[in-house]
N, C-alpha and C. Protein backbone atom coordinates (compact mmCIF):
# COMPACT_ATOMS: atom_id res chain seq x y z
N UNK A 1 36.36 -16.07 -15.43
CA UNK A 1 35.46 -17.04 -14.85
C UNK A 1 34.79 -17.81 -16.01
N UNK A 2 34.81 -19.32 -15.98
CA UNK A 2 34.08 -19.92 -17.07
C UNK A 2 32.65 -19.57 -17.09
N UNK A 3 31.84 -20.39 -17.54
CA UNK A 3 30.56 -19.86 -17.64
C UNK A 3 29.70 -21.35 -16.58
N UNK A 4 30.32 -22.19 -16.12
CA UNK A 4 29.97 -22.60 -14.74
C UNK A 4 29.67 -21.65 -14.29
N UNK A 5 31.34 -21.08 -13.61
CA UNK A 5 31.10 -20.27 -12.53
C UNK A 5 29.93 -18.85 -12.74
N UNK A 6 30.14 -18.53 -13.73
CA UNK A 6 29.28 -17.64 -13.91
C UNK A 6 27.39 -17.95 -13.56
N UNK A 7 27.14 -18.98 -13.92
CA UNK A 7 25.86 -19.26 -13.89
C UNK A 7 25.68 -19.76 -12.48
N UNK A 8 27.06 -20.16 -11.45
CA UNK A 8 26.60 -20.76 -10.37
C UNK A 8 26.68 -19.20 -9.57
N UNK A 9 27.17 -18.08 -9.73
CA UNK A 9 27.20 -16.56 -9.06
C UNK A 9 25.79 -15.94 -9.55
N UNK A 10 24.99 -16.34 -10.92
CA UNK A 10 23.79 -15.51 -10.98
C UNK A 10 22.96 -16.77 -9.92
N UNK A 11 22.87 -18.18 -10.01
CA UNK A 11 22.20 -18.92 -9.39
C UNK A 11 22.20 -18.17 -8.17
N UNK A 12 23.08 -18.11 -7.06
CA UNK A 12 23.51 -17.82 -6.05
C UNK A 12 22.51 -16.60 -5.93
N UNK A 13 22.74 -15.53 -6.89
CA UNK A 13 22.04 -14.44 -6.85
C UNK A 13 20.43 -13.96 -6.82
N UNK A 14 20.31 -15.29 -7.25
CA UNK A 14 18.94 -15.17 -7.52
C UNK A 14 18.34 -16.06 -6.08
N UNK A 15 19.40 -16.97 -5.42
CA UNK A 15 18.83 -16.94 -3.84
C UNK A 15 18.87 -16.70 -3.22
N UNK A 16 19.50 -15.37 -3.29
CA UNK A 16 19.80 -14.57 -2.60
C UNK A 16 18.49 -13.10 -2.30
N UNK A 17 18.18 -13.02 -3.85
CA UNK A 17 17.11 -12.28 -3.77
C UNK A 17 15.83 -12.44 -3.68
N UNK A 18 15.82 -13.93 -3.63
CA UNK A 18 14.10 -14.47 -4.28
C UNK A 18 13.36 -14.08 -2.87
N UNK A 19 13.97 -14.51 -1.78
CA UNK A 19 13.37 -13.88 -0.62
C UNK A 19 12.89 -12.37 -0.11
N UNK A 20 13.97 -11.54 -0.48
CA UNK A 20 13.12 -9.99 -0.34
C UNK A 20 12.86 -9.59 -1.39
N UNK A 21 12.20 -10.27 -2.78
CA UNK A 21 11.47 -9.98 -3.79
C UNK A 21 9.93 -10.46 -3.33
N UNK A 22 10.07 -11.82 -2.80
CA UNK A 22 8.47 -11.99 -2.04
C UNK A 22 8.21 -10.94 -1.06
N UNK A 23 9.47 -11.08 -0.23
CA UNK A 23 8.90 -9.97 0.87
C UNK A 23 8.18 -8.53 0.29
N UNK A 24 8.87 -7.64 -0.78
CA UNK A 24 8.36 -6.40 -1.59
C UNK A 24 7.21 -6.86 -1.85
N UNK A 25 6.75 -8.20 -3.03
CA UNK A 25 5.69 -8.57 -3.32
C UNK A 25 4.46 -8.48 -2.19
N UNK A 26 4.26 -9.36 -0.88
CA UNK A 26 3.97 -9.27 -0.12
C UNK A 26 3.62 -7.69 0.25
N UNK A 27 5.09 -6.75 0.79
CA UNK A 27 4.11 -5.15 1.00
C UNK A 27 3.83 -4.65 0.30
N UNK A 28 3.93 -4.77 -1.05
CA UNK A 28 3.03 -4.53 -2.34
C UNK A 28 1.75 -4.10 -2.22
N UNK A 29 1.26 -5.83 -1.62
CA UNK A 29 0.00 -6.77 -2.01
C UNK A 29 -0.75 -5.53 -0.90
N UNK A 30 -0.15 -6.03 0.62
CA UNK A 30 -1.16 -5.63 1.45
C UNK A 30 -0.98 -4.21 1.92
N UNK A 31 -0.38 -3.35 1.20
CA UNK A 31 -0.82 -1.63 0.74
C UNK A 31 -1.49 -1.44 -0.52
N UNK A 32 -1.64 -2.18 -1.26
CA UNK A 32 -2.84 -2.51 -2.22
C UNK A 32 -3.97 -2.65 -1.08
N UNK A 33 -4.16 -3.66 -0.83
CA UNK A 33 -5.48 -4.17 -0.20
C UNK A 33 -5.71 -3.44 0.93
N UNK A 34 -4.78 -2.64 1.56
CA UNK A 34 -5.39 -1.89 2.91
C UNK A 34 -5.98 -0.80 1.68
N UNK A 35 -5.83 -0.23 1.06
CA UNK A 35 -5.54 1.08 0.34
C UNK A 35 -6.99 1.01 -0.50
N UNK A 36 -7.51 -0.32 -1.18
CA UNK A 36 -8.80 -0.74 -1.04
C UNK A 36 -9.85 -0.54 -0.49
N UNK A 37 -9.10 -1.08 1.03
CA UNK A 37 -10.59 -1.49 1.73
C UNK A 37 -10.87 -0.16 2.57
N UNK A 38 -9.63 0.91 2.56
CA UNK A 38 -9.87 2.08 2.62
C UNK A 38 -10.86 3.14 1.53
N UNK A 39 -10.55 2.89 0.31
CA UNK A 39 -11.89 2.86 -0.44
C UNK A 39 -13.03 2.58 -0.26
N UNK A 40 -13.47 1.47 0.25
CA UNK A 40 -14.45 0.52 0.56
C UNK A 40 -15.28 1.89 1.54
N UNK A 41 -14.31 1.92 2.91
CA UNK A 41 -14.59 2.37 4.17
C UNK A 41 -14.85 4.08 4.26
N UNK A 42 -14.47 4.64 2.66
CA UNK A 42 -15.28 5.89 2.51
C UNK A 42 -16.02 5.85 1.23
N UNK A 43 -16.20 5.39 1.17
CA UNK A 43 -17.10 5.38 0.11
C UNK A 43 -18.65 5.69 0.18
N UNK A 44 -18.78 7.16 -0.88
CA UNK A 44 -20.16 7.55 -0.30
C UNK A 44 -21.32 7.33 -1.19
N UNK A 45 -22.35 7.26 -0.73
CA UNK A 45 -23.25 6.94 -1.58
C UNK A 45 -23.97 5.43 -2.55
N UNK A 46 -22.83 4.64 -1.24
CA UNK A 46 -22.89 3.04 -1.34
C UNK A 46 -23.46 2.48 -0.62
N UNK A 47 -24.66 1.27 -0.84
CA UNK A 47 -24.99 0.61 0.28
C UNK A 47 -24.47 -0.99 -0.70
N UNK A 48 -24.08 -1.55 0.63
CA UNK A 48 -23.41 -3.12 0.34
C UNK A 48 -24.34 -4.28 0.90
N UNK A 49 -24.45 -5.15 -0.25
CA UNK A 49 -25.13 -6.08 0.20
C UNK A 49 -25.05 -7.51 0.62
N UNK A 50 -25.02 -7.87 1.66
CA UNK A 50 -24.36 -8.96 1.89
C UNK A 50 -25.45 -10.02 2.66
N UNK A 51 -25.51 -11.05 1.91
CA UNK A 51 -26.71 -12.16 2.43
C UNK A 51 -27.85 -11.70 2.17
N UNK A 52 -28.75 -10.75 1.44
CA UNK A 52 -29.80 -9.86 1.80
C UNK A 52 -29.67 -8.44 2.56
N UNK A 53 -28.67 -8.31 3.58
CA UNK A 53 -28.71 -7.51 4.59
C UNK A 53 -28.24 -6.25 3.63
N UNK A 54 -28.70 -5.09 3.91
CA UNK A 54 -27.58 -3.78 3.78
C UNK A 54 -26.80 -3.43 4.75
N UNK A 55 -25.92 -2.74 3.99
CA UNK A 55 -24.82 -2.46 5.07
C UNK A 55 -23.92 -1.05 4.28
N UNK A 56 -23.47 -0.39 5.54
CA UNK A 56 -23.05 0.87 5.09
C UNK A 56 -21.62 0.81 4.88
N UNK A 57 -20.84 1.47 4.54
CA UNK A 57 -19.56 1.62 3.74
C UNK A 57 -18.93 1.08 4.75
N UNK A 58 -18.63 1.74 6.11
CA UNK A 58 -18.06 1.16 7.69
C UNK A 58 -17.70 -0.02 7.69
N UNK A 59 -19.06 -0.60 7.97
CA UNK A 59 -19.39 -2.22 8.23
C UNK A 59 -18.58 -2.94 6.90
N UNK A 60 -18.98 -2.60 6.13
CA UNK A 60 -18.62 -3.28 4.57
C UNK A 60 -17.32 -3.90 4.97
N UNK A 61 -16.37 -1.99 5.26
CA UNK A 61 -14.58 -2.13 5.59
C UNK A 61 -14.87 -3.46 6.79
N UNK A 62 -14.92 -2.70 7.70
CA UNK A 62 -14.70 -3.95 9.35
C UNK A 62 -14.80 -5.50 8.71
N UNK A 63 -15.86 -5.38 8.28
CA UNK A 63 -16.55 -7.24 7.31
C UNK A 63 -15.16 -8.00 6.68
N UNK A 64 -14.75 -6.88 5.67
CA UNK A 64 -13.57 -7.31 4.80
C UNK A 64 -12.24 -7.11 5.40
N UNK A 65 -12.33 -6.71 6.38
CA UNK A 65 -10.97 -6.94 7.47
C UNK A 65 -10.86 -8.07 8.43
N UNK A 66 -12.42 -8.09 8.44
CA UNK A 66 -12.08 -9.76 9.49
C UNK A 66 -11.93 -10.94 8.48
N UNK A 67 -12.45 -10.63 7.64
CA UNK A 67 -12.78 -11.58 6.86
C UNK A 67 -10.62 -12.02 6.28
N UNK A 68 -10.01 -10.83 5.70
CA UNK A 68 -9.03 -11.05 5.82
C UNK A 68 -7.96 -11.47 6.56
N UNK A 69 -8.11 -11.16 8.01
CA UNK A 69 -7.54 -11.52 9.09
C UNK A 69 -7.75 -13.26 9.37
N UNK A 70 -8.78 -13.30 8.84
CA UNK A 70 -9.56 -14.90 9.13
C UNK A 70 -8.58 -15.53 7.93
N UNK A 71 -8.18 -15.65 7.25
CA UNK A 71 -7.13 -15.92 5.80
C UNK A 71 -5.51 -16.24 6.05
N UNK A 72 -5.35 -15.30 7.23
CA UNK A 72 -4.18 -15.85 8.11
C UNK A 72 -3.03 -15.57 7.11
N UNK A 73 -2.87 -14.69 6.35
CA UNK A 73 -1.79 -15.01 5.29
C UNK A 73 -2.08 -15.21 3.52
N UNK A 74 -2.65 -16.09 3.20
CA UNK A 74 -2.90 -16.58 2.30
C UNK A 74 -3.38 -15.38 1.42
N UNK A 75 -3.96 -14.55 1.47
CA UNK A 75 -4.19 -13.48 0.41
C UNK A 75 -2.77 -13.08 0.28
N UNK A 76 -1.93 -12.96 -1.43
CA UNK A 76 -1.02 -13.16 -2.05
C UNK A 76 -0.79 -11.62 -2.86
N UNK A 77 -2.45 -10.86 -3.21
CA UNK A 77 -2.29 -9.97 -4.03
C UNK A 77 -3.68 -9.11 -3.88
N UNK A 78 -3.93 -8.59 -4.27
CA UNK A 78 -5.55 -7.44 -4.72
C UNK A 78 -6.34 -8.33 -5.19
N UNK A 79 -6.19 -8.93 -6.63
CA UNK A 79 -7.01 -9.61 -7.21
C UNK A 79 -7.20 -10.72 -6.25
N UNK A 80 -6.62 -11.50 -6.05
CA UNK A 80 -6.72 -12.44 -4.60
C UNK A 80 -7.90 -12.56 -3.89
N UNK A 81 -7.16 -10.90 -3.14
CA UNK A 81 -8.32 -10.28 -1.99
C UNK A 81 -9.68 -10.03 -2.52
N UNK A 82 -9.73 -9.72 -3.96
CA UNK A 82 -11.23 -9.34 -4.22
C UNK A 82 -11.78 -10.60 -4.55
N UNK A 83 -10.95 -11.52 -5.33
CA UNK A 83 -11.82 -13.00 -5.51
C UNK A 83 -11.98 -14.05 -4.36
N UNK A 84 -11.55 -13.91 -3.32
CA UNK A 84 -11.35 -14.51 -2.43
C UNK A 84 -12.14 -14.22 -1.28
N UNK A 85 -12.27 -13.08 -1.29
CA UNK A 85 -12.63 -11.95 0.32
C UNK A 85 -13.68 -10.88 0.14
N UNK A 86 -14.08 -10.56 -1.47
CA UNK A 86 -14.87 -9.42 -1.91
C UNK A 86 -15.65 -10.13 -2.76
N UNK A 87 -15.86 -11.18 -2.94
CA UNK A 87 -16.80 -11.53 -3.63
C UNK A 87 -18.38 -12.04 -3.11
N UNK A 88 -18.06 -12.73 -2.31
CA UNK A 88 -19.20 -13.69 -1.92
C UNK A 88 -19.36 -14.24 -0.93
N UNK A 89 -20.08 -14.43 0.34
CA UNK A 89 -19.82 -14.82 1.11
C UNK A 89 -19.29 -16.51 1.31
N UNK A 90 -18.75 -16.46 2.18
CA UNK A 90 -18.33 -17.70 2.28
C UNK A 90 -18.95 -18.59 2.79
N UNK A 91 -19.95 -18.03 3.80
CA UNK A 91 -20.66 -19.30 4.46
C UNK A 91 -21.95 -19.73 3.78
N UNK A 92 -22.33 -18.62 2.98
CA UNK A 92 -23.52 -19.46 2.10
C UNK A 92 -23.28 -19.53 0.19
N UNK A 93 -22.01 -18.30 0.08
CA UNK A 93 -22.30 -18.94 -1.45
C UNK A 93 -22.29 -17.33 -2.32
N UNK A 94 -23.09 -17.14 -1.49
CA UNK A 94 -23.95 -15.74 -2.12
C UNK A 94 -23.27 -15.05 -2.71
N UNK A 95 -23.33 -14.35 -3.51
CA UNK A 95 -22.40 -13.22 -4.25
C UNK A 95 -23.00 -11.47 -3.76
N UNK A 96 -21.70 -10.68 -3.32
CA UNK A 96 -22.03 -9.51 -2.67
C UNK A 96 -22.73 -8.81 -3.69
N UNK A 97 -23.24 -7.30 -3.52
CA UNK A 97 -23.54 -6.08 -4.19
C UNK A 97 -23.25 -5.35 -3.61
N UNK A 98 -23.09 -4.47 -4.61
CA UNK A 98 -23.22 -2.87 -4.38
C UNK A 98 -24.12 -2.28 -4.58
N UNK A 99 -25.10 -1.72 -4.52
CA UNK A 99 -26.24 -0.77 -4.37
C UNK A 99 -26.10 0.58 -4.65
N UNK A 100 -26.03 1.31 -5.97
CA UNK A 100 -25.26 2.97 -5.70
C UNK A 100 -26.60 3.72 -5.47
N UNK A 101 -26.15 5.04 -5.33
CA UNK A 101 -27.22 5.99 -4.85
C UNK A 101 -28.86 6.08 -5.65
N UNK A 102 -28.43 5.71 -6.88
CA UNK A 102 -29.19 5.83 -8.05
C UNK A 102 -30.49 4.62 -8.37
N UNK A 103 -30.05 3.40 -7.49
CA UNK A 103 -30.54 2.62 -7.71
C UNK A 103 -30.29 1.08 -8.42
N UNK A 104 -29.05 1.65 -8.85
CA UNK A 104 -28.57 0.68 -9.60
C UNK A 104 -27.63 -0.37 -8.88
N UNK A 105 -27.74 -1.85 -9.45
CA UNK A 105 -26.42 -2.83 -8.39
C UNK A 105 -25.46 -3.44 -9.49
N UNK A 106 -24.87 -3.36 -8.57
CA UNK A 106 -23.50 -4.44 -9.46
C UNK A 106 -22.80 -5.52 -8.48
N UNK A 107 -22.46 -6.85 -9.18
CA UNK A 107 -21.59 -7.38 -8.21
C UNK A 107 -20.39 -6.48 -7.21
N UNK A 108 -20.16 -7.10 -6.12
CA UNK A 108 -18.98 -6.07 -6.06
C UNK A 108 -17.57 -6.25 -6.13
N UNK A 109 -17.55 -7.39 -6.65
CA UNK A 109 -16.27 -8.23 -7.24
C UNK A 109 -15.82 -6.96 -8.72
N UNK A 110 -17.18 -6.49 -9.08
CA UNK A 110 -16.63 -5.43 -10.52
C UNK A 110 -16.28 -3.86 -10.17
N UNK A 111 -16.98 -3.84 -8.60
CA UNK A 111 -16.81 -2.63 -8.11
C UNK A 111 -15.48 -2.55 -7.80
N UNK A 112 -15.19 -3.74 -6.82
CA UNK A 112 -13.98 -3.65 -6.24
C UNK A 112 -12.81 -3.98 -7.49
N UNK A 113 -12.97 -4.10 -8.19
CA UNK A 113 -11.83 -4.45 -9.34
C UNK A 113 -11.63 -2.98 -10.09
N UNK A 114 -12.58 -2.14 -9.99
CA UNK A 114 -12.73 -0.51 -10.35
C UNK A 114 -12.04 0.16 -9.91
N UNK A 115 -11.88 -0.06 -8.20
CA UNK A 115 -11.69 0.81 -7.08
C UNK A 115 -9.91 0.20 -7.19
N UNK A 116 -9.70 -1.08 -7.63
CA UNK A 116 -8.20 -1.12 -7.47
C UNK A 116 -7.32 -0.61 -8.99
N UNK A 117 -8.35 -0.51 -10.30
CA UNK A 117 -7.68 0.60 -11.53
C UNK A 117 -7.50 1.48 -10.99
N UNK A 118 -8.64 2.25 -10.42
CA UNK A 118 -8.48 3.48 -9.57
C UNK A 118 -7.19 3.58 -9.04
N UNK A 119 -6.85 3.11 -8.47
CA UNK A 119 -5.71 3.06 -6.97
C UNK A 119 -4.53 2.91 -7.95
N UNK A 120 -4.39 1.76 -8.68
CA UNK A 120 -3.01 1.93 -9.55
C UNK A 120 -3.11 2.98 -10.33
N UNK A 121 -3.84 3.24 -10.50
CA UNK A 121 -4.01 4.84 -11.61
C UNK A 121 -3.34 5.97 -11.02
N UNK A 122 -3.93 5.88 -9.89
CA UNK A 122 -3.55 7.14 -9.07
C UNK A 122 -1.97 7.33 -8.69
N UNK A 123 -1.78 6.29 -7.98
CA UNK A 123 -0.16 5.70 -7.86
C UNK A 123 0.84 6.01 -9.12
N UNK A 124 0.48 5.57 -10.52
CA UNK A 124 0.80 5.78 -11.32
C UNK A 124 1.11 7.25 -11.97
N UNK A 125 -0.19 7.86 -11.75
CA UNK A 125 -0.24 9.71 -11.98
C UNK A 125 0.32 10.33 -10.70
N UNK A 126 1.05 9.84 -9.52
CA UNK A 126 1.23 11.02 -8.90
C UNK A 126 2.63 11.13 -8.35
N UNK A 127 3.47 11.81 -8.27
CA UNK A 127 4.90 11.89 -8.40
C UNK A 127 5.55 11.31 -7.07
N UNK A 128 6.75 10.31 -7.15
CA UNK A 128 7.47 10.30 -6.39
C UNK A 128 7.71 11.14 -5.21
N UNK A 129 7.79 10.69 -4.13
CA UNK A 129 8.02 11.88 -2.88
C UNK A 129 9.98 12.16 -3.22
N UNK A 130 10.50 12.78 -2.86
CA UNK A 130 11.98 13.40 -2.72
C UNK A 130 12.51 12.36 -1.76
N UNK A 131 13.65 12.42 -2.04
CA UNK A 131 14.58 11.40 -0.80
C UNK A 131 14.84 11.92 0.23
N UNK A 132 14.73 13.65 0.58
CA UNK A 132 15.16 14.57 1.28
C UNK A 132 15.22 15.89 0.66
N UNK A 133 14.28 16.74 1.89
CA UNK A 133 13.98 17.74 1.24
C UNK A 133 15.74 18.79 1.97
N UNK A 134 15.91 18.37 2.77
CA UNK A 134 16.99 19.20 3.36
C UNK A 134 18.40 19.22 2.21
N UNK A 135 18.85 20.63 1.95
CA UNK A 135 20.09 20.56 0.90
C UNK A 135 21.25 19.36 1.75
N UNK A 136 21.89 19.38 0.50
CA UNK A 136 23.45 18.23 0.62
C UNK A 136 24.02 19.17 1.09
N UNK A 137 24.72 18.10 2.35
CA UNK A 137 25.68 18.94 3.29
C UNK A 137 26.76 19.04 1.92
N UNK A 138 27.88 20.46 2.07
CA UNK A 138 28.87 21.04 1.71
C UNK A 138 30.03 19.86 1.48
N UNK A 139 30.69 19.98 0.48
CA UNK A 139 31.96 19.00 0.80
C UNK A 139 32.64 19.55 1.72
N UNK A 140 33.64 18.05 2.17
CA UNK A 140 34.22 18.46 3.28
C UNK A 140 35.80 19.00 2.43
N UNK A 141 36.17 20.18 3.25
CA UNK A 141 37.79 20.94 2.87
C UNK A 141 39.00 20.12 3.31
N UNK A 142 40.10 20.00 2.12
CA UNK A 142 40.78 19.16 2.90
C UNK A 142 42.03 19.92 3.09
């Protein structure tokens, strides 16, 4: 094969895959971000602040699920979701907090950027599941 053809079979290949490489990207993104806001939604010893109001770990999750749902798509990744959806409210501006037990606040754009090292960390440290725990059937006798 000349090297046309060659470059028109990787071309080919690569449109072939570019579509279920977004798609992976995509369930990537939003088992990242559920996996998050599951963080979010136990998280103890947090109060969240949003507009003035407090709000408990629960509410926080529900908040940042509608709030995502309201996005229709457009959240792409984690970082995304936290600059986009975890930062600040949208209808006035405001920038969220976190409130920890201690007294102390932080944006929660730095919290939530913590909570997703966390999560790749963890992912990272913890072993592959098996493809199947049941033994390989026997060859067959011929």
């Amino acid at each position: 094969m000349d090297r046309i053809g060659v470059c028109l079979v990787l071309l080919l290949g690569m449109l072939v895959a570019s579509p279920w490489l977004a798609h992976a990207a995509t369930v990537q993104a939003d088992t990242e971000i559920s996996a998050l806001i599951g963080k979010v939604e136990h998280a103890r010893g947090v109060t969240f602040i949003r507009n003035g109001s407090a709000h408990g770990a629960s509410e926080a999750a529900a908040h940042l699920r509608r709030k995502l749902a309201a996005a229709h798509g457009r959240i792409t990744s984690a970082e995304r979701f936290i600059d986009a959806i975890g930062t600040r409210s949208s209808m006035t501006g405001i920038a969220y907090r976190v409130r920890f037990a201690d007294g102390r606040e932080i944006d929660s754009a730095t919290w939530l950027r913590q909570l997703l090292r966390e999560l790749r960390s963890e992912r990272l440290r913890s072993p592959r599941p098996a493809a199947s725990t049941a033994p390989a059937p026997a060859p067959a006798l011929r």
